[in-house]
Protein backbone atom coordinates (compact mmCIF):
# COMPACT_ATOMS: atom_id res chain seq x y z
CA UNK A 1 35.33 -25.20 -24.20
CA UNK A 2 36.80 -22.43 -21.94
CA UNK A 3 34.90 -19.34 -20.96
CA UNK A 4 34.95 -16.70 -23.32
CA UNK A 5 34.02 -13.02 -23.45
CA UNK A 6 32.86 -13.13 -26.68
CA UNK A 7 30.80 -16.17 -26.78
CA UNK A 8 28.50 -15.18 -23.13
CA UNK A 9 26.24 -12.84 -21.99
CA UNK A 10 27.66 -12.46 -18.72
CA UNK A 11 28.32 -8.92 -18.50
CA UNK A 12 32.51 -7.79 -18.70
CA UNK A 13 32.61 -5.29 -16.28
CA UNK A 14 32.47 -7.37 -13.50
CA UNK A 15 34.45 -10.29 -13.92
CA UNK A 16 38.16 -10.50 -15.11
CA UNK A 17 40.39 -13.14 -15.72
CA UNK A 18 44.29 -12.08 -16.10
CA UNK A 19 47.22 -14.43 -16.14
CA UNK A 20 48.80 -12.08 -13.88
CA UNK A 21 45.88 -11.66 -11.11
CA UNK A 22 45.41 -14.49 -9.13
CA UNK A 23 46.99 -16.93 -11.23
CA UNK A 24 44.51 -16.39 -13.97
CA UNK A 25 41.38 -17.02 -11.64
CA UNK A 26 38.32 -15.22 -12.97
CA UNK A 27 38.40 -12.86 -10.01
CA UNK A 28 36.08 -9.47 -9.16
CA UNK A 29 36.99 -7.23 -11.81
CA UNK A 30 38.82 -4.30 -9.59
CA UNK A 31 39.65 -6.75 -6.60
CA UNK A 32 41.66 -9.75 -6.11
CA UNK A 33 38.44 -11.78 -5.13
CA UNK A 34 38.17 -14.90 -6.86
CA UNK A 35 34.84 -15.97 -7.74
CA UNK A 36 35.70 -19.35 -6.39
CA UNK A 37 35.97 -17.65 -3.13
CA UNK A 38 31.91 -15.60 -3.30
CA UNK A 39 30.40 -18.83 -4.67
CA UNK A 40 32.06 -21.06 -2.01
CA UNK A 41 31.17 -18.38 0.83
CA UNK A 42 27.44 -18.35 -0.55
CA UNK A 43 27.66 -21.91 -0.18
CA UNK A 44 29.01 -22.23 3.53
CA UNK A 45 26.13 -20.31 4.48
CA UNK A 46 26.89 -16.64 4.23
CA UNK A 47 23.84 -14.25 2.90
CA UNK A 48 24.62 -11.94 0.05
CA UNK A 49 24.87 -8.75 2.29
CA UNK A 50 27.34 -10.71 4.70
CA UNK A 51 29.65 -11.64 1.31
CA UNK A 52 29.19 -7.93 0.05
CA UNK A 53 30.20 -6.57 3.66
CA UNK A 54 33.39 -9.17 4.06
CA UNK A 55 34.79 -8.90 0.49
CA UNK A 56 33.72 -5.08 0.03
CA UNK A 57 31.69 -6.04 -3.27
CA UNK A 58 28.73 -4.81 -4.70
CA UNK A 59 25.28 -6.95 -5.25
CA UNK A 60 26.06 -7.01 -8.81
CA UNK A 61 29.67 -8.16 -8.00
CA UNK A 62 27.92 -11.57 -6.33
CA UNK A 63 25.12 -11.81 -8.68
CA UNK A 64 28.25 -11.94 -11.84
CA UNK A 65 30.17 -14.34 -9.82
CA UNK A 66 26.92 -16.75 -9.47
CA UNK A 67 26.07 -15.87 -13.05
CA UNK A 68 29.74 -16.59 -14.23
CA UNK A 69 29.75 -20.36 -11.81
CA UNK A 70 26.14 -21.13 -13.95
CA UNK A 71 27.98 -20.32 -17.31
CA UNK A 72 30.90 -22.77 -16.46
CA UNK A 73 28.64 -25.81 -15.15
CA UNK A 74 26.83 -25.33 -17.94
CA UNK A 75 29.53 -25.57 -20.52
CA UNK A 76 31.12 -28.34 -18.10
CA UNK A 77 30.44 -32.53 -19.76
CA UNK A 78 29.84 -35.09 -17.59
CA UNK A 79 30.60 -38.38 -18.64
CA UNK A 80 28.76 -40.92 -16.95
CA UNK A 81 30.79 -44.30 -15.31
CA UNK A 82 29.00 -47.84 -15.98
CA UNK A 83 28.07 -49.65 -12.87
């Protein structure tokens, strides 16, 4: 199932997915930061502040885009391969 406003608590303000932003990439709602891109810089070893300083966002901008990332995986199925 896709992510959906209505069926999360993640709260709208922050993240926004348009067809017509980014290719329909849940981006920074106000910016063209995908959260792809604050997840993946968290991961390569950036701190929050650094991400907030480089992409101009807001702690609450990063803690959404992690928030968002937990709602997909958790929504993701994984099938798993025999042996």
């Amino acid at each position: 199932m896709a992510w959906d406003y209505t069926e999360t608590m993640i709260d709208k303000k922050h993240i926004m997915i348009d067809p017509d932003v980014m290719g329909g990439k849940p981006v920074i709602k106000g910016t063209r930061v995908p959260v792809q891109v604050v997840v993946g810089a968290l991961a390569g070893g950036m701190s929050v502040t650094e991400v907030c300083k480089e992409y101009r966002l807001r702690l609450e901008d990063v803690q959404a885009a992690l928030a968002y990332a937990a709602e997909v995986l958790a929504e993701e199925k994984v099938h798993a391969l025999p042996h």
